[in-house]
PDB file of N, CA and C in Angstrom:
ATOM      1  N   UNK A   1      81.176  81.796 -43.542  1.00  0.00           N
ATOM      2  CA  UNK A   1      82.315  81.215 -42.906  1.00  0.00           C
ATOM      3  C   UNK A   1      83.632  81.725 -43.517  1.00  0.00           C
ATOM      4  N   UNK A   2      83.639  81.581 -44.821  1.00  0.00           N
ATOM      5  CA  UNK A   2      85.028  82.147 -45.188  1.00  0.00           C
ATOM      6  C   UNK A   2      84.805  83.917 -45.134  1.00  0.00           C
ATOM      7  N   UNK A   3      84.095  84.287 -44.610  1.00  0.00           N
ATOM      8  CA  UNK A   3      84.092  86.120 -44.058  1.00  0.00           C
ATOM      9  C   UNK A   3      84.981  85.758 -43.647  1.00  0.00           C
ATOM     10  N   UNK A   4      84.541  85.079 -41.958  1.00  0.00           N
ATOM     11  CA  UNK A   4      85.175  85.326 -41.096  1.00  0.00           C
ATOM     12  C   UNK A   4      86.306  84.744 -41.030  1.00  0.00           C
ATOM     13  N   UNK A   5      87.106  83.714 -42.056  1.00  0.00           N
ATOM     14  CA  UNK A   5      88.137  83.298 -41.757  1.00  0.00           C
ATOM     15  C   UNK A   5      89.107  84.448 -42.590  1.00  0.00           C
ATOM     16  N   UNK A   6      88.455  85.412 -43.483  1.00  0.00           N
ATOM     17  CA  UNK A   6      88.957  86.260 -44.268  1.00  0.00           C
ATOM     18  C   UNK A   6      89.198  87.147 -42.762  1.00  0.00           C
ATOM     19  N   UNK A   7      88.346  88.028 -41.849  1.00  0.00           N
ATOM     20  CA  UNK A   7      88.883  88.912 -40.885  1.00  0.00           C
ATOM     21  C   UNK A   7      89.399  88.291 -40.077  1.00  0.00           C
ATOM     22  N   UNK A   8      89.511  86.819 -39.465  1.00  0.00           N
ATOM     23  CA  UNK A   8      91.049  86.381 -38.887  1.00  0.00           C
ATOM     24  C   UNK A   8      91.934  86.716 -39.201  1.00  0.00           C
ATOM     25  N   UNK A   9      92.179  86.183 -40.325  1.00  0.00           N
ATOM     26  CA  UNK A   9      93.813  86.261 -40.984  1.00  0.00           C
ATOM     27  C   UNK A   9      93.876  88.092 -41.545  1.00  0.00           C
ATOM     28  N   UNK A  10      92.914  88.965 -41.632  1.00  0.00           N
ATOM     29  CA  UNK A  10      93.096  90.615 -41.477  1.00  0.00           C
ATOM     30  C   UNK A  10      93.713  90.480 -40.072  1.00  0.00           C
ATOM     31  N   UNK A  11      93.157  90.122 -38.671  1.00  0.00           N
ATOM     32  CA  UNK A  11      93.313  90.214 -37.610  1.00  0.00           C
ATOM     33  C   UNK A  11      94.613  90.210 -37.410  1.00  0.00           C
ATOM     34  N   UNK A  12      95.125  88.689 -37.793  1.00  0.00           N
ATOM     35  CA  UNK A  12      96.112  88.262 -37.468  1.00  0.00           C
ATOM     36  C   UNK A  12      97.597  88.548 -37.999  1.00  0.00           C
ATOM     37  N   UNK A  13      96.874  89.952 -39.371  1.00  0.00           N
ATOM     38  CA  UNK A  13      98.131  90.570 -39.949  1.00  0.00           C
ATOM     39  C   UNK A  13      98.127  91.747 -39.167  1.00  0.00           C
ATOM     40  N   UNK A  14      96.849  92.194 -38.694  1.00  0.00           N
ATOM     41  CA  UNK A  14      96.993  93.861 -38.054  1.00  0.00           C
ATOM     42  C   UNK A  14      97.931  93.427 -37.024  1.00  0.00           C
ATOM     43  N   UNK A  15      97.568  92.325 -36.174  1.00  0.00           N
ATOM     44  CA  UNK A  15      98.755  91.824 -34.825  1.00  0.00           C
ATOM     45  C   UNK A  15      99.921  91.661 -35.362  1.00  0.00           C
ATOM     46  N   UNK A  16     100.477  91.261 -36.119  1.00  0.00           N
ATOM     47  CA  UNK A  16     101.631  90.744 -36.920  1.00  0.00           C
ATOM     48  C   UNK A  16     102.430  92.117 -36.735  1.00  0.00           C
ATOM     49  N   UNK A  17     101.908  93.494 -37.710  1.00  0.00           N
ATOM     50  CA  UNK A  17     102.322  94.560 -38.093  1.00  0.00           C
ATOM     51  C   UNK A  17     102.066  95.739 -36.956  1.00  0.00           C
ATOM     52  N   UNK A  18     101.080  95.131 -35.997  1.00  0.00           N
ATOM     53  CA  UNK A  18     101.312  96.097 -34.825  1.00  0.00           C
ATOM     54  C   UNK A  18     102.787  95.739 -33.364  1.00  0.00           C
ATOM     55  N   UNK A  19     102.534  94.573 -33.841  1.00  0.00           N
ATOM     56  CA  UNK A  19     103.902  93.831 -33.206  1.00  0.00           C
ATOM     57  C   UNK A  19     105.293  94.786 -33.614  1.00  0.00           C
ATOM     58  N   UNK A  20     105.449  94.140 -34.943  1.00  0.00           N
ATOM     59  CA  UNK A  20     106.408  94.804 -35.501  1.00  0.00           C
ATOM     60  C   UNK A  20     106.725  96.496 -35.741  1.00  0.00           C
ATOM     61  N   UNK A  21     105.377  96.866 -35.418  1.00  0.00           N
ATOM     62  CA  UNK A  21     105.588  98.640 -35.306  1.00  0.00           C
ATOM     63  C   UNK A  21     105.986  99.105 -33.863  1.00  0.00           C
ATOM     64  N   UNK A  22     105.741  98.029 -33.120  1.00  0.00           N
ATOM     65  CA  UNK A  22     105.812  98.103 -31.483  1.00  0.00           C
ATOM     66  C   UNK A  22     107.596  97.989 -31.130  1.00  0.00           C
ATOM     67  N   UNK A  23     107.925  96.557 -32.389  1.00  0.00           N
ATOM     68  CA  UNK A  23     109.765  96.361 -32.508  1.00  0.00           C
ATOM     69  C   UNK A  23     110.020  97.491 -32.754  1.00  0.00           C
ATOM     70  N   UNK A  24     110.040  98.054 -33.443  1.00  0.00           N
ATOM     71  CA  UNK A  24     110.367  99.138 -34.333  1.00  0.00           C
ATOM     72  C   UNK A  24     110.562 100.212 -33.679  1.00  0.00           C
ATOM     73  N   UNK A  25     109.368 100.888 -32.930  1.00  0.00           N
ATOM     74  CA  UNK A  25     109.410 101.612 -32.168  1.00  0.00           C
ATOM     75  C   UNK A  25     110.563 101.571 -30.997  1.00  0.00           C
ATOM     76  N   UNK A  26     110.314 100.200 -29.801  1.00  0.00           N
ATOM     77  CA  UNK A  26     111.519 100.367 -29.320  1.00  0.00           C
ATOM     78  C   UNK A  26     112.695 100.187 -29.586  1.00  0.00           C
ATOM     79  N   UNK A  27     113.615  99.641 -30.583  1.00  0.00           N
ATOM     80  CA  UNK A  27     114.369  99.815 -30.961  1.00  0.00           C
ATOM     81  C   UNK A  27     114.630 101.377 -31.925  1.00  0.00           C
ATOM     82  N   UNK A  28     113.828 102.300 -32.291  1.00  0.00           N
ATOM     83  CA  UNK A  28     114.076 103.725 -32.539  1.00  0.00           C
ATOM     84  C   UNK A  28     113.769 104.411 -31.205  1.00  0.00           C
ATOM     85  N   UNK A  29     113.318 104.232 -30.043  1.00  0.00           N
ATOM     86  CA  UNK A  29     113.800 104.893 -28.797  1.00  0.00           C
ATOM     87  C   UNK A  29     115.005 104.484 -28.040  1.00  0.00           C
ATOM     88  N   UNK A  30     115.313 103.311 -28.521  1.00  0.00           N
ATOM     89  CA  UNK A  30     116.868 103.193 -27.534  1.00  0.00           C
ATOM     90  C   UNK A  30     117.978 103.695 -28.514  1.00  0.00           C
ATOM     91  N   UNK A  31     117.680 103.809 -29.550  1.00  0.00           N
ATOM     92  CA  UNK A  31     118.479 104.761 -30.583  1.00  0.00           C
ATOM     93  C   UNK A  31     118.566 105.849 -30.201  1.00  0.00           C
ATOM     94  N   UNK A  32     117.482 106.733 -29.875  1.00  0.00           N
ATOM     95  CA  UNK A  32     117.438 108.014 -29.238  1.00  0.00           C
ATOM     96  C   UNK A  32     117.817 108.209 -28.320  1.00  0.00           C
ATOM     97  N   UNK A  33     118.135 107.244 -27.396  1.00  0.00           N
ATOM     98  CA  UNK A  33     118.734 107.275 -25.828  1.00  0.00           C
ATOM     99  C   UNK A  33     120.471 107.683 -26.659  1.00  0.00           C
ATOM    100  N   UNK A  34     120.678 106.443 -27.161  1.00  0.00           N
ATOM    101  CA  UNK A  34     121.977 106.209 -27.631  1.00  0.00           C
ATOM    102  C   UNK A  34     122.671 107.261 -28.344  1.00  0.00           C
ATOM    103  N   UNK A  35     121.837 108.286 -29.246  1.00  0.00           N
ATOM    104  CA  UNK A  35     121.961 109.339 -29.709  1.00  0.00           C
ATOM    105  C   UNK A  35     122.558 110.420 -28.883  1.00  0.00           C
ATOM    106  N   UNK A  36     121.626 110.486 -28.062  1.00  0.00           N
ATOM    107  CA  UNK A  36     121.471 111.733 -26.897  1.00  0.00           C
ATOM    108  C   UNK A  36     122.638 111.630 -25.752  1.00  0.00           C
ATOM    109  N   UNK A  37     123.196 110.298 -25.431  1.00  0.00           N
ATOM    110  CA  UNK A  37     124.384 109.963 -25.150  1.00  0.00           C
ATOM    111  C   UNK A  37     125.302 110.544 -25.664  1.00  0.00           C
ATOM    112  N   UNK A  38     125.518 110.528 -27.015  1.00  0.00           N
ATOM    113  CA  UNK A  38     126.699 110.577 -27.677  1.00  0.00           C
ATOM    114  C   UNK A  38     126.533 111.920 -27.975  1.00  0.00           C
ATOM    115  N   UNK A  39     125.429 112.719 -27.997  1.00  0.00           N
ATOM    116  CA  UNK A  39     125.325 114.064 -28.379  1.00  0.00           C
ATOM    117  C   UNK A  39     125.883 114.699 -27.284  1.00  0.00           C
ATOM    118  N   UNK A  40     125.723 114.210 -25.490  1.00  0.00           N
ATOM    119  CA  UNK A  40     126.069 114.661 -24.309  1.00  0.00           C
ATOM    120  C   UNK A  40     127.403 114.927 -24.510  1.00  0.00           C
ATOM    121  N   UNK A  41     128.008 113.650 -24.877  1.00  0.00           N
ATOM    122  CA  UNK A  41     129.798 113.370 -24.888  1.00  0.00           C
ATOM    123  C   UNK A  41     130.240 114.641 -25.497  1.00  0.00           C
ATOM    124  N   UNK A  42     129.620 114.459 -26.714  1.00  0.00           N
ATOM    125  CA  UNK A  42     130.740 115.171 -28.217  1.00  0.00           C
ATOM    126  C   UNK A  42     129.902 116.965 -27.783  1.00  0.00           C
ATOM    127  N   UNK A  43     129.360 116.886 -26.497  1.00  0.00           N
ATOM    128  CA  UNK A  43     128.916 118.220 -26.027  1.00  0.00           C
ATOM    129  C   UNK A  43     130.234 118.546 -24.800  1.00  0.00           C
ATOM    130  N   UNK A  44     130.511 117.696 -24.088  1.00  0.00           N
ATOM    131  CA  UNK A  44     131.172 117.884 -23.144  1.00  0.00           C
ATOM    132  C   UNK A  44     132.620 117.655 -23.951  1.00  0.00           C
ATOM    133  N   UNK A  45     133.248 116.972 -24.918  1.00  0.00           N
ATOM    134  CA  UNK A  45     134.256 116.986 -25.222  1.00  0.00           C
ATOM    135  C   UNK A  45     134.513 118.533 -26.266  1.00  0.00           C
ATOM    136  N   UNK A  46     133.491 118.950 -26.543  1.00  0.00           N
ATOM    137  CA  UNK A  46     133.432 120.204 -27.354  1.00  0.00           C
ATOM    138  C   UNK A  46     133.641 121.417 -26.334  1.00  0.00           C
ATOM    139  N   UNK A  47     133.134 121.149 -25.048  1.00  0.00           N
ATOM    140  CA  UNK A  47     133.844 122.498 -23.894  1.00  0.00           C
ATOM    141  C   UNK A  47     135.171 122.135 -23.372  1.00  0.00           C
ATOM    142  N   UNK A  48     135.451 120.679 -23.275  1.00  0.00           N
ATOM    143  CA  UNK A  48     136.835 120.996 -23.311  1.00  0.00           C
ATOM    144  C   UNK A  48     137.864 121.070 -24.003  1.00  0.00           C
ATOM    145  N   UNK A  49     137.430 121.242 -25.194  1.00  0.00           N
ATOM    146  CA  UNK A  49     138.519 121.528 -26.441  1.00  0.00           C
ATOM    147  C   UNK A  49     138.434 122.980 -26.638  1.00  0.00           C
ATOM    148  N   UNK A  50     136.714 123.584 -26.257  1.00  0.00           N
ATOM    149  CA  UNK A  50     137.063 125.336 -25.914  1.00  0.00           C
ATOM    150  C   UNK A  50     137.857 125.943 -25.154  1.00  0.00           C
ATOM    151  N   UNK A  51     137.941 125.333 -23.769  1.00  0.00           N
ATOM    152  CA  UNK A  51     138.216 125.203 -22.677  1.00  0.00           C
ATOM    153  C   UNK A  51     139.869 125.555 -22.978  1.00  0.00           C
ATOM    154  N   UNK A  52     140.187 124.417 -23.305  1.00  0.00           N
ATOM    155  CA  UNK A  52     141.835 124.286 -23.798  1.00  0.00           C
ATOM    156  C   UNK A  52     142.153 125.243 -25.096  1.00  0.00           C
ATOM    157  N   UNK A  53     141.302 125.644 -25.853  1.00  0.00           N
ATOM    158  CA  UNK A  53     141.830 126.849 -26.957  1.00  0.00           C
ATOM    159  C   UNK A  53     141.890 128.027 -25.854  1.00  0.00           C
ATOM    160  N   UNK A  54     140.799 128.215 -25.289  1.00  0.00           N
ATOM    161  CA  UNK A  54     141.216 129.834 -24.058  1.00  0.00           C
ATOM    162  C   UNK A  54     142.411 129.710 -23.382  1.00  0.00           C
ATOM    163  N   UNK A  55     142.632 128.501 -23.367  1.00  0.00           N
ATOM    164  CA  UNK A  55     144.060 128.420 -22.388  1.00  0.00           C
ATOM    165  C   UNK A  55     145.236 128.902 -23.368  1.00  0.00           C
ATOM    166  N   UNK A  56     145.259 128.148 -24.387  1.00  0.00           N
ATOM    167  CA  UNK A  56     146.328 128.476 -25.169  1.00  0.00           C
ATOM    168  C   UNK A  56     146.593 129.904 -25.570  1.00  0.00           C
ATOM    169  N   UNK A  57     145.125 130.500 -25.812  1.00  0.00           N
ATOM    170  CA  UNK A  57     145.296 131.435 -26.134  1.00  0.00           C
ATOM    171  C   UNK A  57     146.095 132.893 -25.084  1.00  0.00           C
ATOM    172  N   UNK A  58     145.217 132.623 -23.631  1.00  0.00           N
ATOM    173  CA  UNK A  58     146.126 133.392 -22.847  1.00  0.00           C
ATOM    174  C   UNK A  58     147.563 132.643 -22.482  1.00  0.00           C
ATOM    175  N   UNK A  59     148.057 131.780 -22.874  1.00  0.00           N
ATOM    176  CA  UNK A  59     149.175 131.087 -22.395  1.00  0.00           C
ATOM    177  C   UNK A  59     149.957 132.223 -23.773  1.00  0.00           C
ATOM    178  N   UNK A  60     149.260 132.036 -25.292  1.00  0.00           N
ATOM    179  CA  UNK A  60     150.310 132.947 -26.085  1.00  0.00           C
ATOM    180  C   UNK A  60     150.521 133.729 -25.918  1.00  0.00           C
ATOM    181  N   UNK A  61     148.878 134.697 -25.582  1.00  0.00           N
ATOM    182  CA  UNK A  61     149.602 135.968 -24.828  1.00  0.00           C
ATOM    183  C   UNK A  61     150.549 136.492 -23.759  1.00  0.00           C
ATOM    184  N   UNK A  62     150.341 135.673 -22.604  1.00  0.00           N
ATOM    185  CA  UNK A  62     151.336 135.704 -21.422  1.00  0.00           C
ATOM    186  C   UNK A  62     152.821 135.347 -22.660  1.00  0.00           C
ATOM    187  N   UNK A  63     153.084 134.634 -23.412  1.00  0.00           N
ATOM    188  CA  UNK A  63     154.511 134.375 -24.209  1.00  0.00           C
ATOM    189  C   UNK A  63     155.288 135.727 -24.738  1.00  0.00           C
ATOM    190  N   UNK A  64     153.512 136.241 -25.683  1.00  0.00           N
ATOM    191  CA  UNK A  64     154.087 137.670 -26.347  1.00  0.00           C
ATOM    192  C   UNK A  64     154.870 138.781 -25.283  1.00  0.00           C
ATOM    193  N   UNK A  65     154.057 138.506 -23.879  1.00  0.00           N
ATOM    194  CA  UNK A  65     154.436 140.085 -23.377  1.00  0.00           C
ATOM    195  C   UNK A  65     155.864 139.609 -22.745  1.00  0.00           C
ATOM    196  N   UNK A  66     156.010 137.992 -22.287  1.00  0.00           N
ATOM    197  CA  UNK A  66     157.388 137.781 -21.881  1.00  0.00           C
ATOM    198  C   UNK A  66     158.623 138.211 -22.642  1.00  0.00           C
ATOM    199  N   UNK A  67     158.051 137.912 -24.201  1.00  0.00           N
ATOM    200  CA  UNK A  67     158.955 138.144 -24.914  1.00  0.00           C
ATOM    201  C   UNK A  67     159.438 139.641 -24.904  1.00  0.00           C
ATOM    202  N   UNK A  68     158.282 140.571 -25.268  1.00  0.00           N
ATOM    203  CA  UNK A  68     158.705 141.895 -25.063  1.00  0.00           C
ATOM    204  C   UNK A  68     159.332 142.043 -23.941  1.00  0.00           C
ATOM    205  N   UNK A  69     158.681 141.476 -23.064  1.00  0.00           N
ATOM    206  CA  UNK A  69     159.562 142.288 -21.592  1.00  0.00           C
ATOM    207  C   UNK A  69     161.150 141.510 -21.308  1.00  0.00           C
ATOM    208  N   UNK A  70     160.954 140.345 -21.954  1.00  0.00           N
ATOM    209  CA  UNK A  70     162.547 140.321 -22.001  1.00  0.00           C
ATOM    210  C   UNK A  70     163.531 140.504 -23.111  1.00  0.00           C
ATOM    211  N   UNK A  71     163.333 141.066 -24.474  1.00  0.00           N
ATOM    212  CA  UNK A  71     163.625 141.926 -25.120  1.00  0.00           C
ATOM    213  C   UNK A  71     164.000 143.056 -24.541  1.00  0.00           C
ATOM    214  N   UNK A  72     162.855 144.270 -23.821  1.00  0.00           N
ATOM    215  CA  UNK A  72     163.481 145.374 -23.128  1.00  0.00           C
ATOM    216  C   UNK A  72     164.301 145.414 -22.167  1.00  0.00           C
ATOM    217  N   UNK A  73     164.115 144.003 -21.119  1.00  0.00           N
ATOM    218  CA  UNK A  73     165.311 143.825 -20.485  1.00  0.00           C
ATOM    219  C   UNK A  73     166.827 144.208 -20.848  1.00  0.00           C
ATOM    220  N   UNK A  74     166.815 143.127 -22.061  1.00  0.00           N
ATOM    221  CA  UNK A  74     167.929 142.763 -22.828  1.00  0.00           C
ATOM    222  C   UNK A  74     168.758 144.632 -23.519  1.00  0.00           C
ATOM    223  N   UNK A  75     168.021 144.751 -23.436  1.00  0.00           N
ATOM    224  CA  UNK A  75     168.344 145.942 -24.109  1.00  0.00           C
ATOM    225  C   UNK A  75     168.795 147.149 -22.713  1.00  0.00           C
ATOM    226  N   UNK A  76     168.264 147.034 -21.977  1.00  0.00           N
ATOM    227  CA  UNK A  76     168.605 147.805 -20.533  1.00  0.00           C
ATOM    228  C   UNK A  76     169.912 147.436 -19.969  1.00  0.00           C
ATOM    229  N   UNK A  77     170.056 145.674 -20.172  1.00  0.00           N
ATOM    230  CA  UNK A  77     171.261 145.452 -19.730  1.00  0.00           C
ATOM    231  C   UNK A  77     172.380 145.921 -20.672  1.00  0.00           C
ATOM    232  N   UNK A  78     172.031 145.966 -21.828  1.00  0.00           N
ATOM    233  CA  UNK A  78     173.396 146.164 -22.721  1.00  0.00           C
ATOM    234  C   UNK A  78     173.636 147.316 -22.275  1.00  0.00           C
ATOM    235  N   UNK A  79     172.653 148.188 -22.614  1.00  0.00           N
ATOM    236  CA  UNK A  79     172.882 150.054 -21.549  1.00  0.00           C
ATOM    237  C   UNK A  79     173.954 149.603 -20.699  1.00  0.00           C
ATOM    238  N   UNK A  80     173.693 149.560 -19.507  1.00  0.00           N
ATOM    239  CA  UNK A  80     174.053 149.349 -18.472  1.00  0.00           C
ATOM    240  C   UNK A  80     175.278 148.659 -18.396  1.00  0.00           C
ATOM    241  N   UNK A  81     175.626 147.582 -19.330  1.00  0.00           N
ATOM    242  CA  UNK A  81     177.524 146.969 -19.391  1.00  0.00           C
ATOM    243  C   UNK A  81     177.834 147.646 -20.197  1.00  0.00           C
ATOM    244  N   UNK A  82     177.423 148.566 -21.565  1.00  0.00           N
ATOM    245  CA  UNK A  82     178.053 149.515 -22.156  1.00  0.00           C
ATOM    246  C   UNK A  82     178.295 150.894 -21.228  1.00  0.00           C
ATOM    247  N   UNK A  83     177.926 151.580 -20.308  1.00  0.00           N
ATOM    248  CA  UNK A  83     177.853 152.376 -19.413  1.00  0.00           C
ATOM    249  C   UNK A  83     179.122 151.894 -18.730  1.00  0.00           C
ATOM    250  N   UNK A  84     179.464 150.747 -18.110  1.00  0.00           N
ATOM    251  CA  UNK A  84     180.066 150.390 -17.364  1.00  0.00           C
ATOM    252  C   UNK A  84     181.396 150.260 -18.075  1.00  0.00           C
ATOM    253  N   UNK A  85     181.341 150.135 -19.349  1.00  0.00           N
ATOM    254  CA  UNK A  85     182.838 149.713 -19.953  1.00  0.00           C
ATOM    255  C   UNK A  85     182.878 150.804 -20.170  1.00  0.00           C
ATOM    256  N   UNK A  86     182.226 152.088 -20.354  1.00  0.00           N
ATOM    257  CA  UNK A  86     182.755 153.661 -20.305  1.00  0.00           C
ATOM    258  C   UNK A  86     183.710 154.168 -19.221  1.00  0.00           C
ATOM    259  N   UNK A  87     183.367 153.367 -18.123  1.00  0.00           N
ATOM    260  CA  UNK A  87     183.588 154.020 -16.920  1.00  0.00           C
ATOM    261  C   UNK A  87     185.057 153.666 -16.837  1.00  0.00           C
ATOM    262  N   UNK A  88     185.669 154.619 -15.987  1.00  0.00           N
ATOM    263  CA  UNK A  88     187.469 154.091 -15.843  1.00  0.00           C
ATOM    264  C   UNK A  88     187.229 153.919 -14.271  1.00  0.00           C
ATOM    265  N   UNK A  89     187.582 153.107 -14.075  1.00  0.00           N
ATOM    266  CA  UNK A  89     187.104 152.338 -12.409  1.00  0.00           C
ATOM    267  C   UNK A  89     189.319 152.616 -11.512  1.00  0.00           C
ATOM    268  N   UNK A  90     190.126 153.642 -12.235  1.00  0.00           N
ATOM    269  CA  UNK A  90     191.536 153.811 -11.872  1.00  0.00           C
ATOM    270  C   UNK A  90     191.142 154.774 -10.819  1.00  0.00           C
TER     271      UNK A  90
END
């Protein structure tokens, strides 16, 4: 008699600890949901922070060549009103 009240209470710990491996478990798969969420985000917020460096980057370039090209402007026009204050217009 006390066997079997000895493999009850085995029984009734394997249920106990299969319970609790069962908690366990789903609460470490909705973790993994929750994970994989946040891995999606900080995936999609990571292309658009690439996204926005390519921009900047051709936005500097389009700056550099403005600059040159209105630098050479600048310099064409001075030609051109120095040319003109040469000229005697009598």
């Amino acid at each position: 008699m006390e066997k079997i009240k000895q493999l009850e209470q085995l029984v009734d710990l394997t249920l106990m600890l299969l319970n609790n491996l069962n908690s366990e478990k789903n609460h470490l798969e909705q973790r993994v949901r929750e994970l994989e969420k946040e891995q999606e985000s900080s995936y999609k917020e990571h292309e658009k922070i690439k996204d926005s460096q390519e921009k900047i980057k051709k936005l500097e370039l389009s700056k550099r060549k403005l600059e040159k090209e209105r630098s050479s402007v600048r310099v064409k026009v001075k030609k051109a009103l120095q040319k003109l204050e040469k000229m005697d217009f009598v």
